[in-house]
PDB file of N, CA and C in Angstrom:
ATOM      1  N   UNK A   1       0.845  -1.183   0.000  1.00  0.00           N
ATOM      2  CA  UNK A   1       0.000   0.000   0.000  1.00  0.00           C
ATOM      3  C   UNK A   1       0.887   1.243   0.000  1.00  0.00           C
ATOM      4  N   UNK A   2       0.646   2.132  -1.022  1.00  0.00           N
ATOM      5  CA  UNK A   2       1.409   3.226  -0.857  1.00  0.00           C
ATOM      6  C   UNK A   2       0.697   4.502  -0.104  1.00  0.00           C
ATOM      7  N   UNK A   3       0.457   4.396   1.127  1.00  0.00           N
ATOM      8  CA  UNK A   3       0.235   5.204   2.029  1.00  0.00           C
ATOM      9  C   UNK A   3       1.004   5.749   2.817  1.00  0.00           C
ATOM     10  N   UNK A   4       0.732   7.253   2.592  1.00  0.00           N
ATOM     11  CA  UNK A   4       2.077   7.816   3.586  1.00  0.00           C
ATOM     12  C   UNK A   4       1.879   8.058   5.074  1.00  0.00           C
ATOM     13  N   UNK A   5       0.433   7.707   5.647  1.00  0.00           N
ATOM     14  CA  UNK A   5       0.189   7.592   7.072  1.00  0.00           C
ATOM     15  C   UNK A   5       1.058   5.941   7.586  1.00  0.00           C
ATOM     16  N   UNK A   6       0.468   5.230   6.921  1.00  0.00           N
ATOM     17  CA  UNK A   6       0.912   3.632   7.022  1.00  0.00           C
ATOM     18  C   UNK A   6       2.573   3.809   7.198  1.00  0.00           C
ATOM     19  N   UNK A   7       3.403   4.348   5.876  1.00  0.00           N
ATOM     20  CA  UNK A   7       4.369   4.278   6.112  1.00  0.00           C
ATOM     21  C   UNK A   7       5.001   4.798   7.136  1.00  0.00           C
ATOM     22  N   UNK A   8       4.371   5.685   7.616  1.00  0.00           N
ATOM     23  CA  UNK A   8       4.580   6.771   9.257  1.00  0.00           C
ATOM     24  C   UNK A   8       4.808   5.951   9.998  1.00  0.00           C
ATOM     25  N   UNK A   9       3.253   4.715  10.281  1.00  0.00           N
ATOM     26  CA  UNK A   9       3.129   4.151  11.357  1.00  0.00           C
ATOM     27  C   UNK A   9       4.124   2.594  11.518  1.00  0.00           C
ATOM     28  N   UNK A  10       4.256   2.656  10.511  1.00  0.00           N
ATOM     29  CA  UNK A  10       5.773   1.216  10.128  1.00  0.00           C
ATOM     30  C   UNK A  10       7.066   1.634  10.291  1.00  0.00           C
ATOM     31  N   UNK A  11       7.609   2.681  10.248  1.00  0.00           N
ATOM     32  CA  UNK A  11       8.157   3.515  10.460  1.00  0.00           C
ATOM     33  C   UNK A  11       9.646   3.898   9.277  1.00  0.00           C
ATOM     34  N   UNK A  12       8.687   3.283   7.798  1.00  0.00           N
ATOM     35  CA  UNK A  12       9.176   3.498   6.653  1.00  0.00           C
ATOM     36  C   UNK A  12       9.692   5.010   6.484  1.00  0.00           C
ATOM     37  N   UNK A  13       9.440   6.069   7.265  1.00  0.00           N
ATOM     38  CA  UNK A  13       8.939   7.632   7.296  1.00  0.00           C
ATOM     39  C   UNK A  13       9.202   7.872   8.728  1.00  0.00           C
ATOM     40  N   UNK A  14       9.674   8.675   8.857  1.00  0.00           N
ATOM     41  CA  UNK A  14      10.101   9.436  10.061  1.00  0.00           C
ATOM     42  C   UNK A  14       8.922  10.333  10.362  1.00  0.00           C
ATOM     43  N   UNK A  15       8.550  10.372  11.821  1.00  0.00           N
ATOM     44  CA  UNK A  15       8.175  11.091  12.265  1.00  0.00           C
ATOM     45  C   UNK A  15       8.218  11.866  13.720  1.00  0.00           C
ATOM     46  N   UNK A  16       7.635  12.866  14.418  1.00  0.00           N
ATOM     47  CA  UNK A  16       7.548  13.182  15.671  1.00  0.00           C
ATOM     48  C   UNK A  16       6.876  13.374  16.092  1.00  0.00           C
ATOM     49  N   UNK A  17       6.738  11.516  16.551  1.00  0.00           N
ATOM     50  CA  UNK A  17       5.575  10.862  17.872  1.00  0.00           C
ATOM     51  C   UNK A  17       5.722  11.968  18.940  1.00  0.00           C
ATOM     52  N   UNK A  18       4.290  11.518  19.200  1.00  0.00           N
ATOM     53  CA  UNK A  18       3.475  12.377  20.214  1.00  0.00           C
ATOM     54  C   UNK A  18       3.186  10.911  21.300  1.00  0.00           C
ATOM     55  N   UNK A  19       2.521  10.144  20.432  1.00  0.00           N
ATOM     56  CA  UNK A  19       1.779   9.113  21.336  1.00  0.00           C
ATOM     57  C   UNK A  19       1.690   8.083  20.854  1.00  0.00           C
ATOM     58  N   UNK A  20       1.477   6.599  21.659  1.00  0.00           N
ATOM     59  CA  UNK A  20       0.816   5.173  20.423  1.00  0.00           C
ATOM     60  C   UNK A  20       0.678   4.643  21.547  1.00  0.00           C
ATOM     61  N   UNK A  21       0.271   3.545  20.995  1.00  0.00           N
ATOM     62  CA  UNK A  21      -0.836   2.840  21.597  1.00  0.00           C
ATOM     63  C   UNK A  21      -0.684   1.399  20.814  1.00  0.00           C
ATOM     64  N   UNK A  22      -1.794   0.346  21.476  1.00  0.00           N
ATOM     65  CA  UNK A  22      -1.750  -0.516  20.397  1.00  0.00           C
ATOM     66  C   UNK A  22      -1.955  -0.298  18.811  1.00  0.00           C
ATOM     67  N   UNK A  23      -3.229   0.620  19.090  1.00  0.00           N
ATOM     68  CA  UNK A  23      -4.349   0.964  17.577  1.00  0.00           C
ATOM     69  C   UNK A  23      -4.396   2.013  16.880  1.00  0.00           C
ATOM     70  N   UNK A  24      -3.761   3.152  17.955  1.00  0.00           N
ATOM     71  CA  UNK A  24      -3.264   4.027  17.556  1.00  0.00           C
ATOM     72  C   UNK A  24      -2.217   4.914  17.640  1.00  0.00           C
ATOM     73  N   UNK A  25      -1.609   5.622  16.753  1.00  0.00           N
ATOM     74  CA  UNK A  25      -0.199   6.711  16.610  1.00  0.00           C
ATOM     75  C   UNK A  25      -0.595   8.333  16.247  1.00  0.00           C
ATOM     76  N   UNK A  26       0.011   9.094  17.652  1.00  0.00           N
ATOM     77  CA  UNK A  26      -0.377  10.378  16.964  1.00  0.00           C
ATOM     78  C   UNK A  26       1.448  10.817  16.492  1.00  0.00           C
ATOM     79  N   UNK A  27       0.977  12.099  15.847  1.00  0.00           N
ATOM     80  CA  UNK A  27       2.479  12.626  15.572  1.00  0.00           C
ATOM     81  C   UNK A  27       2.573  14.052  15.309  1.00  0.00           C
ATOM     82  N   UNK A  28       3.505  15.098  15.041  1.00  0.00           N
ATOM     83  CA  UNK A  28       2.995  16.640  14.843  1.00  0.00           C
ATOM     84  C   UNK A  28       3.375  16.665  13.398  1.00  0.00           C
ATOM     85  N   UNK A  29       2.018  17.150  12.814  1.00  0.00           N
ATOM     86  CA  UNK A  29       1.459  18.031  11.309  1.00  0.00           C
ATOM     87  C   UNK A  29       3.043  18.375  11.111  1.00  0.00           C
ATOM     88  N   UNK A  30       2.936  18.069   9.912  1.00  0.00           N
ATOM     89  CA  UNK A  30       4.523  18.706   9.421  1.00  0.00           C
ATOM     90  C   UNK A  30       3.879  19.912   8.618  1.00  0.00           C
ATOM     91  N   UNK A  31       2.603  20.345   8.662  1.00  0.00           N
ATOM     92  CA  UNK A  31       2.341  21.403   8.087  1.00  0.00           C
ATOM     93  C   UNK A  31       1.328  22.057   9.384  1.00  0.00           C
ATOM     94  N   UNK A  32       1.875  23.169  10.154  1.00  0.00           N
ATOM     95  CA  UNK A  32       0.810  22.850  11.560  1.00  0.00           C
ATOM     96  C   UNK A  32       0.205  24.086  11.342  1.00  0.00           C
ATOM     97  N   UNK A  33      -0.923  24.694  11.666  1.00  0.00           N
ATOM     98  CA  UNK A  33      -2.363  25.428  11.660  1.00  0.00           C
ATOM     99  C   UNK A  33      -1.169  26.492  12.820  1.00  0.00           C
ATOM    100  N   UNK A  34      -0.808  25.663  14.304  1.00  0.00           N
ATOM    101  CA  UNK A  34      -0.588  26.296  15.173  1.00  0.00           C
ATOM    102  C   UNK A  34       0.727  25.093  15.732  1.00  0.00           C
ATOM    103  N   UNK A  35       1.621  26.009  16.536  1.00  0.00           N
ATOM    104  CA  UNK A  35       2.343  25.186  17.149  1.00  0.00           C
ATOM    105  C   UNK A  35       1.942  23.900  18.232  1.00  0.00           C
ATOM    106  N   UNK A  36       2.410  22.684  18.271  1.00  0.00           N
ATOM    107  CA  UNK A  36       2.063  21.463  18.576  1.00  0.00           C
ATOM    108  C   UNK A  36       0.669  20.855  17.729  1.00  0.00           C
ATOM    109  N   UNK A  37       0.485  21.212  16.831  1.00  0.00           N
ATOM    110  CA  UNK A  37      -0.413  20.400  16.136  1.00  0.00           C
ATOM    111  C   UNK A  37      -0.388  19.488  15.815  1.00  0.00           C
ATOM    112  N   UNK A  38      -1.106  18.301  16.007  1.00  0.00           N
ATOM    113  CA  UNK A  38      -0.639  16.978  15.728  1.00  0.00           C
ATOM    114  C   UNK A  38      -1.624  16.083  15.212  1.00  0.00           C
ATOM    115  N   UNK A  39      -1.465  14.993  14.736  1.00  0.00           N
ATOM    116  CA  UNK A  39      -2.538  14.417  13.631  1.00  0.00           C
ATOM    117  C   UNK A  39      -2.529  12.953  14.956  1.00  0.00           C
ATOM    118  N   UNK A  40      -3.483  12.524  15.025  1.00  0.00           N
ATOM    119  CA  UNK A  40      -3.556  11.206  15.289  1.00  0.00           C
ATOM    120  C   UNK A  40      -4.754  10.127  14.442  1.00  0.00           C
ATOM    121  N   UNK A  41      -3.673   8.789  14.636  1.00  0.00           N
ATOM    122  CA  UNK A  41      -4.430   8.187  13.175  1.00  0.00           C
ATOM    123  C   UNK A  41      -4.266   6.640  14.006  1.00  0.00           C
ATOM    124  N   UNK A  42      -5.524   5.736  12.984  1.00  0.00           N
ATOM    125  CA  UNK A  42      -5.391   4.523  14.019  1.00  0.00           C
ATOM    126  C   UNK A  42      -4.689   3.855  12.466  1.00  0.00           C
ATOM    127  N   UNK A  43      -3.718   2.984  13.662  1.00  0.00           N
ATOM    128  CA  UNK A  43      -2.526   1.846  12.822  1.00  0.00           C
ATOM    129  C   UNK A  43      -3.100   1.433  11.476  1.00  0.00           C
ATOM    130  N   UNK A  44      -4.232   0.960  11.475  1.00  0.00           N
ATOM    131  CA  UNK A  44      -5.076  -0.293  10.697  1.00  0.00           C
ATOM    132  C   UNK A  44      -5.540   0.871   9.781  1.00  0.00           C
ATOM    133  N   UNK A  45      -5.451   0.934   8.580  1.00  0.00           N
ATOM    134  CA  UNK A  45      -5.634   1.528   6.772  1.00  0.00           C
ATOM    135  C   UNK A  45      -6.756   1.815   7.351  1.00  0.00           C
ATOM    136  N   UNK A  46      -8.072   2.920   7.009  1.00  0.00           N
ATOM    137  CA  UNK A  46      -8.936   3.099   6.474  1.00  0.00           C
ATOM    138  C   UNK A  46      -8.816   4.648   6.172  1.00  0.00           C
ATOM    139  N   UNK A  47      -9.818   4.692   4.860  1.00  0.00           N
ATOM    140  CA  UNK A  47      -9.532   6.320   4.343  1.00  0.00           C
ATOM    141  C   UNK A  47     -11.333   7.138   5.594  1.00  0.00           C
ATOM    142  N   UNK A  48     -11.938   6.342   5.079  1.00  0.00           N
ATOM    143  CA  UNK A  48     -12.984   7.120   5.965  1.00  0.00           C
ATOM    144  C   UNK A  48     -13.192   5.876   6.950  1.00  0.00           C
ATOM    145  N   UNK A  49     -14.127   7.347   7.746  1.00  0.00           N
ATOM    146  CA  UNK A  49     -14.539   6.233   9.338  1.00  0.00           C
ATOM    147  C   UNK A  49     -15.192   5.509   9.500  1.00  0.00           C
ATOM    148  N   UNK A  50     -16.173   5.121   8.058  1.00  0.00           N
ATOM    149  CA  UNK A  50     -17.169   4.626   8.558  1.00  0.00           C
ATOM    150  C   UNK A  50     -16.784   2.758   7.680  1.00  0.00           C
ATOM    151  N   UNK A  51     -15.380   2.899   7.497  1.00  0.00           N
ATOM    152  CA  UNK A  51     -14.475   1.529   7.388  1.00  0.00           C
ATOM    153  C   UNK A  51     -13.665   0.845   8.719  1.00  0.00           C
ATOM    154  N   UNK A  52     -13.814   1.576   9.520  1.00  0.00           N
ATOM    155  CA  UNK A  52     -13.329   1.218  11.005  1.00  0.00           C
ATOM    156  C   UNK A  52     -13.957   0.604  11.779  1.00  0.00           C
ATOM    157  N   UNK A  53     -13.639  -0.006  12.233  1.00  0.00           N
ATOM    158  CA  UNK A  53     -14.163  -1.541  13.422  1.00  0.00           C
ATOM    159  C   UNK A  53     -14.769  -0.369  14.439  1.00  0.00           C
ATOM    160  N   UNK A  54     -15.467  -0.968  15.386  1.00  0.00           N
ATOM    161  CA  UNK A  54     -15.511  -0.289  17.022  1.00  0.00           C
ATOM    162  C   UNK A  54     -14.625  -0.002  17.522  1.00  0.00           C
ATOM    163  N   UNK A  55     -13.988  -0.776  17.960  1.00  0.00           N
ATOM    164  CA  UNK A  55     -12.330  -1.277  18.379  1.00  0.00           C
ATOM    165  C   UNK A  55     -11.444   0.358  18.091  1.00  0.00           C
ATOM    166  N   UNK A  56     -10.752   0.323  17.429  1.00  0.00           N
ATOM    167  CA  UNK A  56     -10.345   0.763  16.500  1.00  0.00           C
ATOM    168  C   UNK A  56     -11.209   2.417  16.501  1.00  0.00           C
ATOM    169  N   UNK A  57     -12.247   2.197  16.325  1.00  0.00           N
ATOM    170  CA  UNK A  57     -12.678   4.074  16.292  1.00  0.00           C
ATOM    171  C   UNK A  57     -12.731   4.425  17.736  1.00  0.00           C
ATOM    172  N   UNK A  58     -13.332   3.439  18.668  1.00  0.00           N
ATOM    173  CA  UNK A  58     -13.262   4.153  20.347  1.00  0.00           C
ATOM    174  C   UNK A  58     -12.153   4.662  20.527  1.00  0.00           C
ATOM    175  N   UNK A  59     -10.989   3.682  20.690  1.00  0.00           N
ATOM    176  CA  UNK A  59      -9.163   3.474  20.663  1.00  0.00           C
ATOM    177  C   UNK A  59      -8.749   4.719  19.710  1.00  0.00           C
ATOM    178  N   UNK A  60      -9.476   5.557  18.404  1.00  0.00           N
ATOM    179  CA  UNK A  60      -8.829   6.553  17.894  1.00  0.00           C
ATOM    180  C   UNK A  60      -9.358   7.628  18.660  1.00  0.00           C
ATOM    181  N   UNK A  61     -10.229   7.509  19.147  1.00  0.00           N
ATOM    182  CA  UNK A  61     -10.795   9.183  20.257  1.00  0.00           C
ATOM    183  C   UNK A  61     -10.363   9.376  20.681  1.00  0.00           C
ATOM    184  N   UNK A  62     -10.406   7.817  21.887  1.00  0.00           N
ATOM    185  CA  UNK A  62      -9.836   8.106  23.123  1.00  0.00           C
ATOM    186  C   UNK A  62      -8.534   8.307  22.878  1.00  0.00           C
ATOM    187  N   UNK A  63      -7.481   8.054  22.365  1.00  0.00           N
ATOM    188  CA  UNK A  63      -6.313   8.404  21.957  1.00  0.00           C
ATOM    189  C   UNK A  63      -6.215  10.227  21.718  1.00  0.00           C
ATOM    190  N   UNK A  64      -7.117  10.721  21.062  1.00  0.00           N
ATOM    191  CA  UNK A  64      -7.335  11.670  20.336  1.00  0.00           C
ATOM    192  C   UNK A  64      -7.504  12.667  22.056  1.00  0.00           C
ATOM    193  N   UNK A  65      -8.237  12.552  22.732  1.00  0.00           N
ATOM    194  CA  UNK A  65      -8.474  12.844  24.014  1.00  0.00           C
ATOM    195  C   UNK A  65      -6.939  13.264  24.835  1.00  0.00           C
ATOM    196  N   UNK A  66      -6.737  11.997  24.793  1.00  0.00           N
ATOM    197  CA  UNK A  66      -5.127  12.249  25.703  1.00  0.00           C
ATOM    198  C   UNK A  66      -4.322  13.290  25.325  1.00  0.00           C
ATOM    199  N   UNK A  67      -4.141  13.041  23.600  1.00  0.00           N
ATOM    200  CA  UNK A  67      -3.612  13.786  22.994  1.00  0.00           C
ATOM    201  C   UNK A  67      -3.399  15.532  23.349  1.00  0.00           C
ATOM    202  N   UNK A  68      -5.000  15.518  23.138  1.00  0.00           N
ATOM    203  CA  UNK A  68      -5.820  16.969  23.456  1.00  0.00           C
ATOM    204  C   UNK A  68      -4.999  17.509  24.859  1.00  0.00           C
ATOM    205  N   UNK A  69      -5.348  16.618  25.758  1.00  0.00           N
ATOM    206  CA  UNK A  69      -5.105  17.072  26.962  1.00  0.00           C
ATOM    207  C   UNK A  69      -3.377  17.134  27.637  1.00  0.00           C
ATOM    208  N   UNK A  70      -2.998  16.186  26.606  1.00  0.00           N
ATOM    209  CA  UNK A  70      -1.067  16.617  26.715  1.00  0.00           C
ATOM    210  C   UNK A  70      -1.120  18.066  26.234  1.00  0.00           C
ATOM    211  N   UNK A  71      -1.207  17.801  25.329  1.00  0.00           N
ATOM    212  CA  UNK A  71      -1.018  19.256  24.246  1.00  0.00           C
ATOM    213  C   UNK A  71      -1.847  20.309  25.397  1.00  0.00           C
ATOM    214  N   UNK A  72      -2.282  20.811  25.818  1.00  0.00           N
ATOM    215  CA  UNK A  72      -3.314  21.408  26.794  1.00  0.00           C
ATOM    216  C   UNK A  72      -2.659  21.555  28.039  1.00  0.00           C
ATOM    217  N   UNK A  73      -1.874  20.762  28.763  1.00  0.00           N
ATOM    218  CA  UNK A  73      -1.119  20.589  29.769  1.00  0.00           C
ATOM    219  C   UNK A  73       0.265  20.962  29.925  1.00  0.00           C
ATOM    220  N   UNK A  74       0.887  20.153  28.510  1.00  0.00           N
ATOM    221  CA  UNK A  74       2.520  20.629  28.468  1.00  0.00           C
ATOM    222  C   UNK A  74       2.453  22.110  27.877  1.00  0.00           C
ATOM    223  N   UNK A  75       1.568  22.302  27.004  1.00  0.00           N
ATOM    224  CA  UNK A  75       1.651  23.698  26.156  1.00  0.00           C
ATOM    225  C   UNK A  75       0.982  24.593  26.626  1.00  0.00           C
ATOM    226  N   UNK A  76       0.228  24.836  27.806  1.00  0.00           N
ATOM    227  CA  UNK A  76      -0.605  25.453  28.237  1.00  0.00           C
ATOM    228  C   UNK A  76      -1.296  26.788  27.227  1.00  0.00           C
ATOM    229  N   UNK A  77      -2.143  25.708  26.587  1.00  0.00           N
ATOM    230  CA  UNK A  77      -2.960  26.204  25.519  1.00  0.00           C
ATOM    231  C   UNK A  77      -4.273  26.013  26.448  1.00  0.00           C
ATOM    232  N   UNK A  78      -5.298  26.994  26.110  1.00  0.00           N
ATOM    233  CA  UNK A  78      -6.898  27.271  27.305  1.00  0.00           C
ATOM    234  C   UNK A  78      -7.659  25.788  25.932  1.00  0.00           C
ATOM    235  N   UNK A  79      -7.044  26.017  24.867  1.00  0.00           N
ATOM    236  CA  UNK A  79      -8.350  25.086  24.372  1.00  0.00           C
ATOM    237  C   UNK A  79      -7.392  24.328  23.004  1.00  0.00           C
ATOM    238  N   UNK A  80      -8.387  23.491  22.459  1.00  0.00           N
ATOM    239  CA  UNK A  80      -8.050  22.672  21.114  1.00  0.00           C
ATOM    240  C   UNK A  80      -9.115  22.556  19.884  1.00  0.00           C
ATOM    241  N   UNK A  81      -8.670  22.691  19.108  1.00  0.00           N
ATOM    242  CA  UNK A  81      -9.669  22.316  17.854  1.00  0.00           C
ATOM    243  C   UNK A  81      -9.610  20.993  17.085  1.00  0.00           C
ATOM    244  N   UNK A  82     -10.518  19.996  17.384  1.00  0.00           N
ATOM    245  CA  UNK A  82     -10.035  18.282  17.366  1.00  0.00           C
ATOM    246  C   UNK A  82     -11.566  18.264  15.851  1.00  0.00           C
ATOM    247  N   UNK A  83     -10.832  17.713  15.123  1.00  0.00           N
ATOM    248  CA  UNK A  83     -11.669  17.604  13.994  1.00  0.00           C
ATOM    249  C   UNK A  83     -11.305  16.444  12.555  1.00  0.00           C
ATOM    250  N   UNK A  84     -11.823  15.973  12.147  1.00  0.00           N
ATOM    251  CA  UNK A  84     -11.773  14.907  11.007  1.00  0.00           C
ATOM    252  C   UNK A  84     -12.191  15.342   9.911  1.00  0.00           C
ATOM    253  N   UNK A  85     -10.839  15.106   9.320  1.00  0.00           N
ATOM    254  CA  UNK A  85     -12.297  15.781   7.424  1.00  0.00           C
ATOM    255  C   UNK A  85     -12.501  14.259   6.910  1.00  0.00           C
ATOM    256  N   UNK A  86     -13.382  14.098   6.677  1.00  0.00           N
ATOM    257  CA  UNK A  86     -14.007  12.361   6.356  1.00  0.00           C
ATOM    258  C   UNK A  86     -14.082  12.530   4.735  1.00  0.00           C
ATOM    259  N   UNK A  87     -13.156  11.873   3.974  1.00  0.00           N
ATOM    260  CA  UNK A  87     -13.029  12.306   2.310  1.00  0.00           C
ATOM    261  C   UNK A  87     -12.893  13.108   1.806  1.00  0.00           C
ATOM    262  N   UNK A  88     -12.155  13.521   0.470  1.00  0.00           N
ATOM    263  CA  UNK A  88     -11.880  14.132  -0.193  1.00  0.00           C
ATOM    264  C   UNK A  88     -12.532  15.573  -0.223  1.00  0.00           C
ATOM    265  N   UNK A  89     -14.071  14.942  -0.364  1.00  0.00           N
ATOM    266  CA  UNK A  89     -14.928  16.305  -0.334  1.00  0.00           C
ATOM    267  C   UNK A  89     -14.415  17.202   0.837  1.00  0.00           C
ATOM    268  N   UNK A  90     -14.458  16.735   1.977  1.00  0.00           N
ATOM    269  CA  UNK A  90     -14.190  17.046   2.913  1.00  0.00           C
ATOM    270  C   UNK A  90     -13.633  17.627   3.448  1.00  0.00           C
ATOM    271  N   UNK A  91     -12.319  18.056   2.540  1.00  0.00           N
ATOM    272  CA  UNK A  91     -10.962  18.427   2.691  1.00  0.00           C
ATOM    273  C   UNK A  91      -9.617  17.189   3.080  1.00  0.00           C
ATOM    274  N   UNK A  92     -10.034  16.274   3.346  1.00  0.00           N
ATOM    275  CA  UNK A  92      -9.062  15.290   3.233  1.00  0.00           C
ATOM    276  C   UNK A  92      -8.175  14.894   2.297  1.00  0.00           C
ATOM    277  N   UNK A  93      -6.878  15.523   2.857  1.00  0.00           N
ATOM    278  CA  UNK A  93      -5.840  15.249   1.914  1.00  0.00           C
ATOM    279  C   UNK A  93      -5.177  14.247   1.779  1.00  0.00           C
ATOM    280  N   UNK A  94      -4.767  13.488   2.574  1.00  0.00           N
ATOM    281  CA  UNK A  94      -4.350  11.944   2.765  1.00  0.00           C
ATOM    282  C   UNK A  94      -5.650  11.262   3.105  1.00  0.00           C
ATOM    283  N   UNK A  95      -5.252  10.138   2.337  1.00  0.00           N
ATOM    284  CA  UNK A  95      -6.669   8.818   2.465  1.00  0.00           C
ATOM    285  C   UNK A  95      -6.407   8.235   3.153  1.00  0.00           C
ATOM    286  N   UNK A  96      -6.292   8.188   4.442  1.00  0.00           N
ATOM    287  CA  UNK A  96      -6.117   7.647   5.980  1.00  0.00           C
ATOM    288  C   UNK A  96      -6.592   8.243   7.205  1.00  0.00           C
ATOM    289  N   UNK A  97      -7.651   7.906   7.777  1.00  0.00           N
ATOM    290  CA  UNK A  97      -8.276   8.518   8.698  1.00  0.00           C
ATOM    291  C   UNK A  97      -7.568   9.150  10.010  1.00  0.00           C
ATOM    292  N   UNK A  98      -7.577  10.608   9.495  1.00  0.00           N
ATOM    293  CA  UNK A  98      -6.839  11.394  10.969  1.00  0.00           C
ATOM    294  C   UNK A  98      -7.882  12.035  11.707  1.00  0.00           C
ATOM    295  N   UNK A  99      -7.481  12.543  12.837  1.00  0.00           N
ATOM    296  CA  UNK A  99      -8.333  13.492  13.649  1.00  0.00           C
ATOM    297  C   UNK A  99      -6.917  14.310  14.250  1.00  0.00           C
ATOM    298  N   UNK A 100      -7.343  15.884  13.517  1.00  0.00           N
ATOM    299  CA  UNK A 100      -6.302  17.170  13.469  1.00  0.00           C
ATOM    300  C   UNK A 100      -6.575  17.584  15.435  1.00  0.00           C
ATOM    301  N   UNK A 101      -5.176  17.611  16.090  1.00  0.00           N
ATOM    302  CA  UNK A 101      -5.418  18.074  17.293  1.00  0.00           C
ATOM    303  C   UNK A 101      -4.569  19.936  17.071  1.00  0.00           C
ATOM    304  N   UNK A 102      -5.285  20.760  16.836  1.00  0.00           N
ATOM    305  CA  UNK A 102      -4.908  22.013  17.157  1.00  0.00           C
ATOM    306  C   UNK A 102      -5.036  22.846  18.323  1.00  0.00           C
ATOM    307  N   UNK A 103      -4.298  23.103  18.758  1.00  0.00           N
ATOM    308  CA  UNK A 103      -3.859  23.985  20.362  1.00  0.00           C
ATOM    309  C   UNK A 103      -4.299  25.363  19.545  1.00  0.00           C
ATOM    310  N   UNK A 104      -5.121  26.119  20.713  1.00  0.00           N
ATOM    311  CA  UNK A 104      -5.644  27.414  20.615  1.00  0.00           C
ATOM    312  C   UNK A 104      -5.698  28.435  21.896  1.00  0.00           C
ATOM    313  N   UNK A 105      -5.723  29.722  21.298  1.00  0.00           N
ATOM    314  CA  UNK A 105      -4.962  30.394  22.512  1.00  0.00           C
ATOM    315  C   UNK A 105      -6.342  31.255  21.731  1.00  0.00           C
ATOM    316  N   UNK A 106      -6.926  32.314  23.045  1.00  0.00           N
ATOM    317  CA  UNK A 106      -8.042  33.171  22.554  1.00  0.00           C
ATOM    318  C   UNK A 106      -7.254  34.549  21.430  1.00  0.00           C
ATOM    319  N   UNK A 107      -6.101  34.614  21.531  1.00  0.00           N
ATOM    320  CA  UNK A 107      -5.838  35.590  19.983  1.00  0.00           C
ATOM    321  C   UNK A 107      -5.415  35.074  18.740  1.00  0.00           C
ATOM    322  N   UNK A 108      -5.582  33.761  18.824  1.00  0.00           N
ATOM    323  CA  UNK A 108      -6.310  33.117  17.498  1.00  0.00           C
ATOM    324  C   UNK A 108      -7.087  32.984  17.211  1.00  0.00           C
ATOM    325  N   UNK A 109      -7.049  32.637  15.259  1.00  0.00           N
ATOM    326  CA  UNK A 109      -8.252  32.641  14.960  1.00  0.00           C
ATOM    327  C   UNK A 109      -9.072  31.168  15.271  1.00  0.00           C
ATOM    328  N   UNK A 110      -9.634  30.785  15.613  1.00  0.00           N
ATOM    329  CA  UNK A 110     -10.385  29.270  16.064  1.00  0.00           C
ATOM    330  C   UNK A 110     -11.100  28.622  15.011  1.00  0.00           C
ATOM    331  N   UNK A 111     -11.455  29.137  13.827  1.00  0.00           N
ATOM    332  CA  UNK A 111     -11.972  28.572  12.653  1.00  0.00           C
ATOM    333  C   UNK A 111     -11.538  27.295  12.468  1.00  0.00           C
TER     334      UNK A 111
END
């Protein structure tokens, strides 16, 4: 599979882990909105969510959660903007299901 999340999570591709888990790996946006932005994605291929086991989508929240709340804790950011673009339409640029963790401070813009 030529996926460049997959290859992230095999570690064909370098990245800078944030977090993992069994099911899931977060890591920081090499293109970030805001400083510590970070993508977290579950191990197992799917482009949208609604190809994901139970397993597997609880395990990407809750992952997604921790995430939030490191980023929130070490960075003392007041808030986060946690969001999925689900396909292409969507804005999804890689076909591998992420959920974007952005750190927000109130003199940003929060869009």
């Amino acid at each position: 599979m030529d996926c460049l999340f997959c290859k992230i999570v095999s570690g064909e591709i370098k990245s800078n882990k944030i977090y993992e888990d069994e099911l899931t790996y977060a890591f920081l946006d090499i293109f970030p909105v805001t400083k510590g932005h970070t993508l977290v994605i579950p191990k197992k291929h799917a482009q949208h969510i609604e190809e994901m086991d139970d397993d597997s989508t609880s395990a990407l929240l809750i992952s997604a959660k921790k995430v939030s709340e490191r980023i929130r804790n070490t960075m003392n950011y007041p808030a986060t903007t946690v969001g999925i673009n689900n396909g292409p339409e969507a804005g999804q640029e890689i076909g591998h299901v992420h959920i974007h963790i952005i750190p927000r401070k109130e003199s940003e813009d929060g869009g």
